[in-house]
N, C-alpha and C. Protein backbone atom coordinates (compact mmCIF):
# COMPACT_ATOMS: atom_id res chain seq x y z
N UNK A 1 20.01 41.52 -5.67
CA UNK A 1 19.10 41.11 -6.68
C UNK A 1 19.76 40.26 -7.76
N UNK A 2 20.84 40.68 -7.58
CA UNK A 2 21.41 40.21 -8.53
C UNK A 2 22.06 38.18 -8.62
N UNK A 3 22.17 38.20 -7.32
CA UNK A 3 22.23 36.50 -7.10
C UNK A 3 21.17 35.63 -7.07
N UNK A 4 19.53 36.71 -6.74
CA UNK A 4 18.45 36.17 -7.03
C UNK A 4 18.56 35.86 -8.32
N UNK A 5 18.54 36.72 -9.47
CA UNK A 5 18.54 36.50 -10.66
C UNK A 5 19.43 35.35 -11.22
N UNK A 6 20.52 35.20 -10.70
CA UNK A 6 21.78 34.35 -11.16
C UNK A 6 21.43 32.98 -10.61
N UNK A 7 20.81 32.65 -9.25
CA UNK A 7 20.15 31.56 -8.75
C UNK A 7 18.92 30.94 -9.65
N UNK A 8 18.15 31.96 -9.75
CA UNK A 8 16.89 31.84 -11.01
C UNK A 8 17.73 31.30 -12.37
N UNK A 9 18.30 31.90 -12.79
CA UNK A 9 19.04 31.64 -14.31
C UNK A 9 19.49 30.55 -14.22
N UNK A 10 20.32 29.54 -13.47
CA UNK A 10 20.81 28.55 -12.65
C UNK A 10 20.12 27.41 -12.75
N UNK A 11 18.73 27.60 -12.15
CA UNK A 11 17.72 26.53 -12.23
C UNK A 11 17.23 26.39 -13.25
N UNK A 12 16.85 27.86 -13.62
CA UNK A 12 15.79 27.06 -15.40
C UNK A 12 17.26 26.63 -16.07
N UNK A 13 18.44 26.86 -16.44
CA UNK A 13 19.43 26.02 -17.48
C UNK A 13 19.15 24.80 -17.02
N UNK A 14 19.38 24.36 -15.76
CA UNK A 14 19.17 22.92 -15.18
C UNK A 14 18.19 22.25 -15.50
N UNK A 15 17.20 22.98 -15.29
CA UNK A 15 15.51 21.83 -16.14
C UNK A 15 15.41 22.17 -17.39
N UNK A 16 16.12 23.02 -18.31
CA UNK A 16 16.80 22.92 -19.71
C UNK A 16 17.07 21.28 -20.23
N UNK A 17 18.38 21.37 -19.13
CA UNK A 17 19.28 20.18 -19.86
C UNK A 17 18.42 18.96 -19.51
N UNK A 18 17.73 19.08 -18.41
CA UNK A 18 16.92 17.81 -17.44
C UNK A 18 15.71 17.56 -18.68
N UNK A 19 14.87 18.62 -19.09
CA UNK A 19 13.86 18.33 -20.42
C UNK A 19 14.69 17.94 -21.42
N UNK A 20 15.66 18.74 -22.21
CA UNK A 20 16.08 18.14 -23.57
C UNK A 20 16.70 16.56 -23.08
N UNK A 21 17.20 16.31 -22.24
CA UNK A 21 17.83 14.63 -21.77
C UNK A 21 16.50 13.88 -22.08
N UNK A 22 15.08 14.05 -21.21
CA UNK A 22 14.66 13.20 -21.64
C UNK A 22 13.63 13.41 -22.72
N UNK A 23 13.86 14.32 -23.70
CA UNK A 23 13.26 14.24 -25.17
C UNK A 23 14.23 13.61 -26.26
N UNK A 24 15.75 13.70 -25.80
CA UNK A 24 16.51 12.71 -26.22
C UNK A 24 16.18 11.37 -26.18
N UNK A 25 16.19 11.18 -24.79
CA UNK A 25 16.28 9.43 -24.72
C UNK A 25 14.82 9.49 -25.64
N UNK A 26 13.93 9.84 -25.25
CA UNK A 26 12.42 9.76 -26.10
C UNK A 26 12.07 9.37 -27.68
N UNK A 27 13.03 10.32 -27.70
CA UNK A 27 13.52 10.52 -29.53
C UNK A 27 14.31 9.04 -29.78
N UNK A 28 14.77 8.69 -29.25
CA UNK A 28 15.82 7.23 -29.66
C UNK A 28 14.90 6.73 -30.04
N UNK A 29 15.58 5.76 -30.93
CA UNK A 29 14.90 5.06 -31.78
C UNK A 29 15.48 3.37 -30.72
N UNK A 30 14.30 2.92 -31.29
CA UNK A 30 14.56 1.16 -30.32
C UNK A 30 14.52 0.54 -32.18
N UNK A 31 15.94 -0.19 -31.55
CA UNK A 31 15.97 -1.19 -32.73
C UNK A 31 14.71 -1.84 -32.54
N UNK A 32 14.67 -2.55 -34.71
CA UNK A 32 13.20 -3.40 -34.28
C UNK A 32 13.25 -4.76 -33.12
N UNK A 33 14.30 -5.67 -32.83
CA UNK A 33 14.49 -6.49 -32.36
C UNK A 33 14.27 -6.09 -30.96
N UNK A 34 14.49 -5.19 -30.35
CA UNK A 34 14.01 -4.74 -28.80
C UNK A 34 12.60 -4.56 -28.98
N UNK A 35 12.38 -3.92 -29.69
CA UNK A 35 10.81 -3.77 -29.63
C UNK A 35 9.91 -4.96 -29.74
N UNK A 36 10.19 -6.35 -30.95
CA UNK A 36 10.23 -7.57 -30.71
C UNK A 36 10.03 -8.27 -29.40
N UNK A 37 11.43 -8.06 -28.71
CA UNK A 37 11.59 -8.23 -27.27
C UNK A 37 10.40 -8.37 -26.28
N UNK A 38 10.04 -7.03 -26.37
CA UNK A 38 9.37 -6.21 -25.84
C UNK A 38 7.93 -6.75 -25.86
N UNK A 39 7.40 -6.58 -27.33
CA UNK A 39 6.23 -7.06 -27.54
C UNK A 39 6.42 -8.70 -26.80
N UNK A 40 7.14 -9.19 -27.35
CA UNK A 40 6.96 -11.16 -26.56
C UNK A 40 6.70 -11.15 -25.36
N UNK A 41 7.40 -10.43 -24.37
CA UNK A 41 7.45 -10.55 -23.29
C UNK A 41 6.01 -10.25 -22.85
N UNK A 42 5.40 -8.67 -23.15
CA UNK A 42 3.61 -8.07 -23.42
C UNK A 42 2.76 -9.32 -23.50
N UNK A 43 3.53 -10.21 -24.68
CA UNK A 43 2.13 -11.26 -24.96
C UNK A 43 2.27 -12.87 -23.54
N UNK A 44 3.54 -12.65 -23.33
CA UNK A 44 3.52 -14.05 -22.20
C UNK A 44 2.97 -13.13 -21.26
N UNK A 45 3.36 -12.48 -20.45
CA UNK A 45 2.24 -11.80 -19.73
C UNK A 45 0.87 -11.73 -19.61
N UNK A 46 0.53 -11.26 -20.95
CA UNK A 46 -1.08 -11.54 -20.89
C UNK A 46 -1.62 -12.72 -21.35
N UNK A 47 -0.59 -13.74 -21.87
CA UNK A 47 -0.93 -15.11 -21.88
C UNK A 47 -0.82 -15.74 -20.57
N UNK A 48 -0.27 -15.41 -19.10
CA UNK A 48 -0.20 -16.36 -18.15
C UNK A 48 -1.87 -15.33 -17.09
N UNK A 49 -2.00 -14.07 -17.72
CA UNK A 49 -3.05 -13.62 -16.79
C UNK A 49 -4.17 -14.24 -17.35
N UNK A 50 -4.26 -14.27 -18.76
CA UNK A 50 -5.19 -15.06 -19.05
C UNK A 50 -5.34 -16.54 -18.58
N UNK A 51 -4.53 -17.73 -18.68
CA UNK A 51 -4.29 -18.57 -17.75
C UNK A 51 -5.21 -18.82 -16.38
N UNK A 52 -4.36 -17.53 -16.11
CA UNK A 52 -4.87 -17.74 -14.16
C UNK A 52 -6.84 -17.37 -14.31
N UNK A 53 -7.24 -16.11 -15.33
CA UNK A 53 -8.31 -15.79 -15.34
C UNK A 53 -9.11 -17.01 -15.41
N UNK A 54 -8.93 -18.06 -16.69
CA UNK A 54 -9.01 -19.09 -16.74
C UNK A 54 -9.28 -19.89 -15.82
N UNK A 55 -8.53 -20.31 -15.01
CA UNK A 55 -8.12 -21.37 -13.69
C UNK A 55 -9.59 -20.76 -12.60
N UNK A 56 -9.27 -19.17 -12.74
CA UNK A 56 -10.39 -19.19 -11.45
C UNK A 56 -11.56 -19.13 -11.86
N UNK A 57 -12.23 -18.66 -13.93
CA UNK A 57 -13.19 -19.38 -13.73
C UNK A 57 -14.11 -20.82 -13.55
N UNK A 58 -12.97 -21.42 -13.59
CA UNK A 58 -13.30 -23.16 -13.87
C UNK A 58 -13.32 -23.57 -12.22
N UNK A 59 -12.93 -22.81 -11.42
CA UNK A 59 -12.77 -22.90 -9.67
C UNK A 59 -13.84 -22.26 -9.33
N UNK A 60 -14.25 -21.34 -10.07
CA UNK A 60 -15.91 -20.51 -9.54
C UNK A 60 -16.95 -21.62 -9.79
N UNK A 61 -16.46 -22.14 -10.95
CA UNK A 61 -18.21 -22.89 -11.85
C UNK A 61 -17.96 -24.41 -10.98
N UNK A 62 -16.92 -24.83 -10.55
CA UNK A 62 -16.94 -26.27 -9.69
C UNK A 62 -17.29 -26.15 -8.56
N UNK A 63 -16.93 -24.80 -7.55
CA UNK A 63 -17.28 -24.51 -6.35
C UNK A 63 -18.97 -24.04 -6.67
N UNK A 64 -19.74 -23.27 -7.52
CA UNK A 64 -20.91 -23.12 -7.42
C UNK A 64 -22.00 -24.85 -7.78
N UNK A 65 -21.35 -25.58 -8.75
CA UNK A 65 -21.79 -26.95 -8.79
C UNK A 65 -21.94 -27.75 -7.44
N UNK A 66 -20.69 -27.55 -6.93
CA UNK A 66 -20.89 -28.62 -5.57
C UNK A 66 -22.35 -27.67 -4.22
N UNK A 67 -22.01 -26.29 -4.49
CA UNK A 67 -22.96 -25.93 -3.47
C UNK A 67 -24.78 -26.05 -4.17
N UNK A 68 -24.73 -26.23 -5.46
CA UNK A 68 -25.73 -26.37 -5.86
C UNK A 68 -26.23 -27.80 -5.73
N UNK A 69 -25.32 -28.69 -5.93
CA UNK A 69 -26.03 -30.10 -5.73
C UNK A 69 -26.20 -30.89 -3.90
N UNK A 70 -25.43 -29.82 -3.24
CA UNK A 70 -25.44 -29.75 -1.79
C UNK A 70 -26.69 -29.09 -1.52
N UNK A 71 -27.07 -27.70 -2.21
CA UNK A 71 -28.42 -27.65 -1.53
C UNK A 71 -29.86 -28.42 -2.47
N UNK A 72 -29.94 -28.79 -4.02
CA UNK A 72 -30.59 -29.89 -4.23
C UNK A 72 -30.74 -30.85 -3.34
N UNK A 73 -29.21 -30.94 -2.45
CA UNK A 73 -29.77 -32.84 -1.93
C UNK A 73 -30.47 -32.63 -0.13
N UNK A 74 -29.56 -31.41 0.15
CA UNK A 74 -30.54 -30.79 1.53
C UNK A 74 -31.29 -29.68 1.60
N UNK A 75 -32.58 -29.89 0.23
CA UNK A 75 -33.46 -28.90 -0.18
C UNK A 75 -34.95 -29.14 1.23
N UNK A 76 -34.70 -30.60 0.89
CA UNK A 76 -36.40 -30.96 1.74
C UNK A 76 -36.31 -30.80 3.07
N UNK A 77 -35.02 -30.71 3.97
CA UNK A 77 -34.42 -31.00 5.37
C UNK A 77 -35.29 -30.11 6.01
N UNK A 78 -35.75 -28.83 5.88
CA UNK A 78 -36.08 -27.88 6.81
C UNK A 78 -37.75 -28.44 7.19
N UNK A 79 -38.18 -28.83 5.80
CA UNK A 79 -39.61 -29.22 5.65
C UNK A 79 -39.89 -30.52 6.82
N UNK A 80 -38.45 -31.66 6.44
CA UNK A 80 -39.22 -32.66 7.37
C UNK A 80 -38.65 -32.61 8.95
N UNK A 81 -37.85 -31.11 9.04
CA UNK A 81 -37.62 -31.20 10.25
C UNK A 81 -38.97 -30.66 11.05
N UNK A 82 -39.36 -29.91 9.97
CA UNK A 82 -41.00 -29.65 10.91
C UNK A 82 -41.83 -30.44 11.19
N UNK A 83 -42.07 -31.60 10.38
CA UNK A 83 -42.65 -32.30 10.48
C UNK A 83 -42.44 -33.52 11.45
N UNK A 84 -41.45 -33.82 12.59
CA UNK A 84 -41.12 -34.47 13.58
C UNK A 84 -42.05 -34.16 14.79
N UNK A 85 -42.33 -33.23 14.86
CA UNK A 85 -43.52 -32.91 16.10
C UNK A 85 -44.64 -33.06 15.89
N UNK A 86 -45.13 -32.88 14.76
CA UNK A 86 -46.36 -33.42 14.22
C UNK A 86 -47.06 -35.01 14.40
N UNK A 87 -45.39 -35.85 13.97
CA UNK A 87 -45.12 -37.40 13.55
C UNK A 87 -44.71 -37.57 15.61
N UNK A 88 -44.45 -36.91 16.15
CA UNK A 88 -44.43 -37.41 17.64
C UNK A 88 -45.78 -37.61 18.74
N UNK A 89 -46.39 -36.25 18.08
CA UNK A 89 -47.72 -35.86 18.61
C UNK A 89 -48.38 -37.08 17.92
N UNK A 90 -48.53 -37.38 17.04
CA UNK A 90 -49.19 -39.13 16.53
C UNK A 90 -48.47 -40.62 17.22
N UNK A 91 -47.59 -40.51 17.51
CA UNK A 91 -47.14 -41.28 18.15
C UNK A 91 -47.62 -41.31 20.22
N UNK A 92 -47.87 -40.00 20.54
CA UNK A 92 -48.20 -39.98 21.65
C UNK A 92 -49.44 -40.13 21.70
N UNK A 93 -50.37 -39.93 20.84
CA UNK A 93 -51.67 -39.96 20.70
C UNK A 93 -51.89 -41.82 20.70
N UNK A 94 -50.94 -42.38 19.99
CA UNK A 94 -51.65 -43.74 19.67
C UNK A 94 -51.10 -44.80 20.79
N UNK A 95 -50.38 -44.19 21.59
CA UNK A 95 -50.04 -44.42 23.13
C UNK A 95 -51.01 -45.08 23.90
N UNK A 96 -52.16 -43.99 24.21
CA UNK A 96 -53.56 -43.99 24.81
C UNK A 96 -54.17 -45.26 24.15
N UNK A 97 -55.05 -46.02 25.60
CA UNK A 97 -55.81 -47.07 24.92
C UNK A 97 -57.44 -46.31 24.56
N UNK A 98 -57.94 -47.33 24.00
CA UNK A 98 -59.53 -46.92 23.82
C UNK A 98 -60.61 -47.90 23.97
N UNK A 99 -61.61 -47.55 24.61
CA UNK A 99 -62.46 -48.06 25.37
C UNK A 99 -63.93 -48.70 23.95
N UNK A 100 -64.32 -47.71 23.47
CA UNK A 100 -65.14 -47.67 22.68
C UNK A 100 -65.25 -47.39 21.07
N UNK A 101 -66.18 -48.05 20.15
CA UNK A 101 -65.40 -48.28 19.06
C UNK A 101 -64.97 -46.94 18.13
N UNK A 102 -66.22 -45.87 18.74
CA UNK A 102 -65.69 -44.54 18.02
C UNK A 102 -64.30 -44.00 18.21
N UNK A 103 -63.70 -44.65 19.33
CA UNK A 103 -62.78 -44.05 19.61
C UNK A 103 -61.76 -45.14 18.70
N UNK A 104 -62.11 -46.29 19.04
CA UNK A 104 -60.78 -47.11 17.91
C UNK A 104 -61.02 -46.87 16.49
N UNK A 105 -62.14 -46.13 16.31
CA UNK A 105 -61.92 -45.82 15.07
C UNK A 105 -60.69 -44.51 14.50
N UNK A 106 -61.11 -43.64 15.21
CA UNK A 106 -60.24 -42.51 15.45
C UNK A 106 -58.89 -43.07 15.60
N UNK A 107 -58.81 -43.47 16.25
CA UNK A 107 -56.89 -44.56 17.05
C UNK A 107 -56.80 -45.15 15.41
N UNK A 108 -57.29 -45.91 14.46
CA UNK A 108 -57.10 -46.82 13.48
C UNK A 108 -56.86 -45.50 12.59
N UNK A 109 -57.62 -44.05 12.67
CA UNK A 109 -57.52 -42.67 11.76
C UNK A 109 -56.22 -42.57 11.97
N UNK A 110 -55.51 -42.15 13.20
CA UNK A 110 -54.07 -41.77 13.42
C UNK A 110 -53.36 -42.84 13.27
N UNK A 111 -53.99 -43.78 13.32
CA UNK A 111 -52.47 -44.86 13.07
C UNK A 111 -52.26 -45.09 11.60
N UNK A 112 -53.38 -45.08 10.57
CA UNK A 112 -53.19 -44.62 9.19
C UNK A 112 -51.91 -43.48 8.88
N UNK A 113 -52.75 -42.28 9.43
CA UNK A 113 -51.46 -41.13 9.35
C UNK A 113 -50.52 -41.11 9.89
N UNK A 114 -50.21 -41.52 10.92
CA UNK A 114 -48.85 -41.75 11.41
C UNK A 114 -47.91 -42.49 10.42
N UNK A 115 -48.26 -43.50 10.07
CA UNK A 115 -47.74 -44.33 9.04
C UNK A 115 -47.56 -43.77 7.85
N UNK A 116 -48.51 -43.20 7.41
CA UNK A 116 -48.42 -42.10 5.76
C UNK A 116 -47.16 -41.13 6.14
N UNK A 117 -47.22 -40.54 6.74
CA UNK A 117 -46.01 -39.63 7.49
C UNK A 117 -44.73 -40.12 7.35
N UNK A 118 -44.70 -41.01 8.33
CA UNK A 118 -43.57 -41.92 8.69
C UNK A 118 -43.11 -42.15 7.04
N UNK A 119 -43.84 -42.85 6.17
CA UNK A 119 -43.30 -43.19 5.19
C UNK A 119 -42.91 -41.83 4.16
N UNK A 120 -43.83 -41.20 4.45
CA UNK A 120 -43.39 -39.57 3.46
C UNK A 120 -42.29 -39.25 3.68
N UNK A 121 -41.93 -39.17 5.20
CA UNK A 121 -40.34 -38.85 5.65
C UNK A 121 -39.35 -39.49 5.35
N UNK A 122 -39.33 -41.04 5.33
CA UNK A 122 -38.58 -42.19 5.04
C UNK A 122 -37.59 -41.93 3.52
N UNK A 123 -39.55 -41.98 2.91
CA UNK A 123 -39.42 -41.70 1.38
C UNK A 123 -38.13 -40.40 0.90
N UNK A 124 -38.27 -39.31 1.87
CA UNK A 124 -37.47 -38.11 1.80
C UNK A 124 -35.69 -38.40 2.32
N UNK A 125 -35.62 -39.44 3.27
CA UNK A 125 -34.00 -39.41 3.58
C UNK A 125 -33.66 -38.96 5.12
N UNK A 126 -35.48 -39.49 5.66
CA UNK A 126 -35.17 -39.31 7.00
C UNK A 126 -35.14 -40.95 7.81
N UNK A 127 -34.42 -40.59 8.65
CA UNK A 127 -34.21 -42.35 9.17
C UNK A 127 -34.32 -42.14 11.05
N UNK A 128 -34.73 -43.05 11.59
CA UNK A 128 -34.40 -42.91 12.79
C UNK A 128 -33.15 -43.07 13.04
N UNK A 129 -32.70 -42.63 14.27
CA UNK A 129 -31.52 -42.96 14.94
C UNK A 129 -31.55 -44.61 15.92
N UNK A 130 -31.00 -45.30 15.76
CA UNK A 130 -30.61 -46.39 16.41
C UNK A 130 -30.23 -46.01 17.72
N UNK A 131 -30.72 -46.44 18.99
CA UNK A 131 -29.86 -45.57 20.07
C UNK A 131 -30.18 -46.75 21.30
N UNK A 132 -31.22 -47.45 21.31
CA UNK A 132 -31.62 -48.19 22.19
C UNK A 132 -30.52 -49.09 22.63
N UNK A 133 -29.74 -50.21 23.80
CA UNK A 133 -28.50 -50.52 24.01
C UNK A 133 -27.48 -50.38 22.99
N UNK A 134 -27.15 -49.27 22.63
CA UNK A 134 -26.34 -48.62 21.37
C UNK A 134 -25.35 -47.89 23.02
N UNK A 135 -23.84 -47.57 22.37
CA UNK A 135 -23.05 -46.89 23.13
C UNK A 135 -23.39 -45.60 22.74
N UNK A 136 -23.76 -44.21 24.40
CA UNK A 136 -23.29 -43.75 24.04
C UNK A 136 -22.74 -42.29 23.42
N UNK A 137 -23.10 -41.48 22.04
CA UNK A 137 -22.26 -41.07 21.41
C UNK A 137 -23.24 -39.43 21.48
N UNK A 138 -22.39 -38.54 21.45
CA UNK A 138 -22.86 -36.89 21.99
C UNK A 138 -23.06 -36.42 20.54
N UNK A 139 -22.71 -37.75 19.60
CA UNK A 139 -23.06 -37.15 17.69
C UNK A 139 -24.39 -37.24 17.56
N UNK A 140 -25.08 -38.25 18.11
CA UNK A 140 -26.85 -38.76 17.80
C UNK A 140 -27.25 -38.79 18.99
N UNK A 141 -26.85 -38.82 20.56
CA UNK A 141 -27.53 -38.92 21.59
C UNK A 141 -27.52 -37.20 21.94
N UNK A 142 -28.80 -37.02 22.99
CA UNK A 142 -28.66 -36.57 24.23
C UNK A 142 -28.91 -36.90 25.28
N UNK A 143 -27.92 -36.70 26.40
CA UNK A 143 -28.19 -37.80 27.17
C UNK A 143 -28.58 -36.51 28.43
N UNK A 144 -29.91 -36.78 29.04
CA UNK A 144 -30.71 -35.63 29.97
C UNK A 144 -30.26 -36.68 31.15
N UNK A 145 -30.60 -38.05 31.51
CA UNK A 145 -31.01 -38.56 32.75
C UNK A 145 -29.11 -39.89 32.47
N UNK A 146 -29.00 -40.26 33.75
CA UNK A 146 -28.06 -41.40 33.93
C UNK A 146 -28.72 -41.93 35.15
N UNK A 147 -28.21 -43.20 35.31
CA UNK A 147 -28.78 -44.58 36.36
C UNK A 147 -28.01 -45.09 36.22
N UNK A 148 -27.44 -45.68 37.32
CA UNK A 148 -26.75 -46.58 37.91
C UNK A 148 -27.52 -48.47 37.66
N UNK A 149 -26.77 -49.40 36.62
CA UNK A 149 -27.28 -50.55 36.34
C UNK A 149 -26.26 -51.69 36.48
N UNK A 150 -26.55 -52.47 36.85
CA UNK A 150 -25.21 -53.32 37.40
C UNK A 150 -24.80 -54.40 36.44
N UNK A 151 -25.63 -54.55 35.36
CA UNK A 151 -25.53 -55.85 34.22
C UNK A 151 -25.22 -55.02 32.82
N UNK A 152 -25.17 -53.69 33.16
CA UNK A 152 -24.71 -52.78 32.24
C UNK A 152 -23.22 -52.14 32.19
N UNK A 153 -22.91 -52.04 30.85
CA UNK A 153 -21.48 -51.17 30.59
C UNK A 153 -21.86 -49.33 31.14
N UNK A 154 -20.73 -48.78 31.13
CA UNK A 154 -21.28 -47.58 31.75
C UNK A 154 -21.64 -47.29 30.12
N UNK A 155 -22.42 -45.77 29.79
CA UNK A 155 -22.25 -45.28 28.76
C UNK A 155 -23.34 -45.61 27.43
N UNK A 156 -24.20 -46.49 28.02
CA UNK A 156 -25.04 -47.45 27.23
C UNK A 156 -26.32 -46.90 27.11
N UNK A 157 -26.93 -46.79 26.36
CA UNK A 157 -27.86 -46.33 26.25
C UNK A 157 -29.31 -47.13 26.89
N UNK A 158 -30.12 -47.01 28.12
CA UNK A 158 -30.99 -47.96 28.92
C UNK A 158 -32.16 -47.09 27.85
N UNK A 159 -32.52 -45.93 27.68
CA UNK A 159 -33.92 -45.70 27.67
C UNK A 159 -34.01 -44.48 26.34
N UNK A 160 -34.57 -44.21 25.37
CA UNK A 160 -34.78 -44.14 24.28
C UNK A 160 -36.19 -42.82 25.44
N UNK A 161 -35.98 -41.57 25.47
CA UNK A 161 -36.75 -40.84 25.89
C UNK A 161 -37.91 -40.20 24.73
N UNK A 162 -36.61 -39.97 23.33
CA UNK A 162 -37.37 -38.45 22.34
C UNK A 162 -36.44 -39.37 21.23
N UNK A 163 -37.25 -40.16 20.26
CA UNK A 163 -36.12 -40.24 18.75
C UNK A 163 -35.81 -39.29 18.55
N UNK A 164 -34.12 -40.08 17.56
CA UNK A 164 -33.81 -38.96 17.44
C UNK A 164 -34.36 -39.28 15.59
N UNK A 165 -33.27 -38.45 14.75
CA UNK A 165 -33.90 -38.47 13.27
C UNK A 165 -32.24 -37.78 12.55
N UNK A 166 -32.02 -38.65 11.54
CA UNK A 166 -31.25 -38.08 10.71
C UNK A 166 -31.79 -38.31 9.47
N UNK A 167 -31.56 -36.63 8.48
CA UNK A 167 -31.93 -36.68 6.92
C UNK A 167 -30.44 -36.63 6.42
N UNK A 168 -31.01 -38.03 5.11
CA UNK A 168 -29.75 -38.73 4.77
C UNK A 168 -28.35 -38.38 5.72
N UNK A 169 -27.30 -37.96 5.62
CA UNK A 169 -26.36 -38.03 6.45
C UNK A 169 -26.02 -37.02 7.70
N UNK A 170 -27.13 -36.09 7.85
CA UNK A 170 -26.91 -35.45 8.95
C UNK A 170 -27.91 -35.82 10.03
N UNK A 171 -27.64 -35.05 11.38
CA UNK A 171 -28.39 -35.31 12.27
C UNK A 171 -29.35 -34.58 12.26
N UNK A 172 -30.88 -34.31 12.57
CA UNK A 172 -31.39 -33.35 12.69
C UNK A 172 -32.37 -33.22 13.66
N UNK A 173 -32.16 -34.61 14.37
CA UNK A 173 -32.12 -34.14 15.60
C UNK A 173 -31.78 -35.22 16.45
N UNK A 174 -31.10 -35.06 17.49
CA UNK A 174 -30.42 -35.92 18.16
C UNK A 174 -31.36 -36.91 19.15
N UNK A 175 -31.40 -38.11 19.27
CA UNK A 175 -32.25 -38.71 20.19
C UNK A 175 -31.95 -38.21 21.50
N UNK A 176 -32.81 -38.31 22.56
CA UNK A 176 -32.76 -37.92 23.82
C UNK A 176 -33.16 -39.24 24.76
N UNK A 177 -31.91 -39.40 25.67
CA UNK A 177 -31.45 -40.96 26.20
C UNK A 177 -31.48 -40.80 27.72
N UNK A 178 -31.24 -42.00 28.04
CA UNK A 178 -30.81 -42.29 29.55
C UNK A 178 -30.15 -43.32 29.11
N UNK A 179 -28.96 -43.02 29.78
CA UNK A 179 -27.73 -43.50 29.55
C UNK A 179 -27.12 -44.58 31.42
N UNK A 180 -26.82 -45.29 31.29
CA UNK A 180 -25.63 -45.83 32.29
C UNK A 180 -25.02 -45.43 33.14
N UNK A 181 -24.49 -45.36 34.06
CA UNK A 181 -23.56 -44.44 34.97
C UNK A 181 -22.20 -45.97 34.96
């Protein structure tokens, strides 16, 4: 029992000297000039976090500007992409000849609106695609059919199937071609 006790007695002197050590160092006094130190160093610190805080809000508010004037400028796109089947279905309609005048009257109705359309879309930043003997290209074409033409380059565009349509600089929808072999 007795080395229990002497082992016990042993340890608490040890976390004795281990507490009063560091209520010593605790107790020291810091010259004022360390503490000086000390503080400067505290304030560049939170002068460079502030900095960076800085930096990334001026990187938030430029990155939300550009996506805001990106979707301002491709706000109308979805609208006049609907409106291409509408503006095709008028175009296939005014295809058909007509025999009688009720009917060219009707034909002179859609060819009004086709045109109102056409220009509503225009007006918006939609353009056709150029594709007719154009090379070519898997950015604005699709090419469904090829033929073999002998006064032709391969790759060329012979036949204009489905316009295509781009708003202002994208595609939105690709023309559909017959192309060259």
């Amino acid at each position: 029992m007795t080395k229990k006790k002497d082992k016990e007695q042993v340890e608490i002197e040890e976390t004795k000297k281990e507490v009063e050590e560091e209520i010593i160092d605790a107790v020291k006094e810091k010259t004022p000039e360390e503490i000086v130190l000390e503080l400067e160093d505290k304030i560049k610190e939170l002068q460079n976090a502030l900095l960076r805080e800085k930096a990334d809000v001026q990187n938030i508010k430029k990155r939300l500007e550009k996506e805001r004037i990106i979707e301002r400028k491709y706000a109308a796109m979805s609208v006049c992409k609907g409106l291409l089947t509408p503006l095709d279905h008028f175009v296939l309609a005014l295809k058909h000849e007509t025999t009688d005048e009720a009917s060219e009257q009707i034909f002179q109705g859609f060819k009004m609106i086709k045109e109102q359309l056409s220009k509503a879309l225009e007006d918006e930043g939609v353009s056709v695609i150029d594709a007719l003997d154009e090379e070519y290209d898997p950015n604005f074409h699709q090419a469904i059919m090829t033929e073999k033409v002998e006064d032709k380059e391969t790759n060329v565009v012979l036949e204009v199937l489905q316009e295509g349509y781009m708003f202002k600089d994208r595609v939105i929808r690709p023309a559909i071609v017959k192309i060259s072999e």
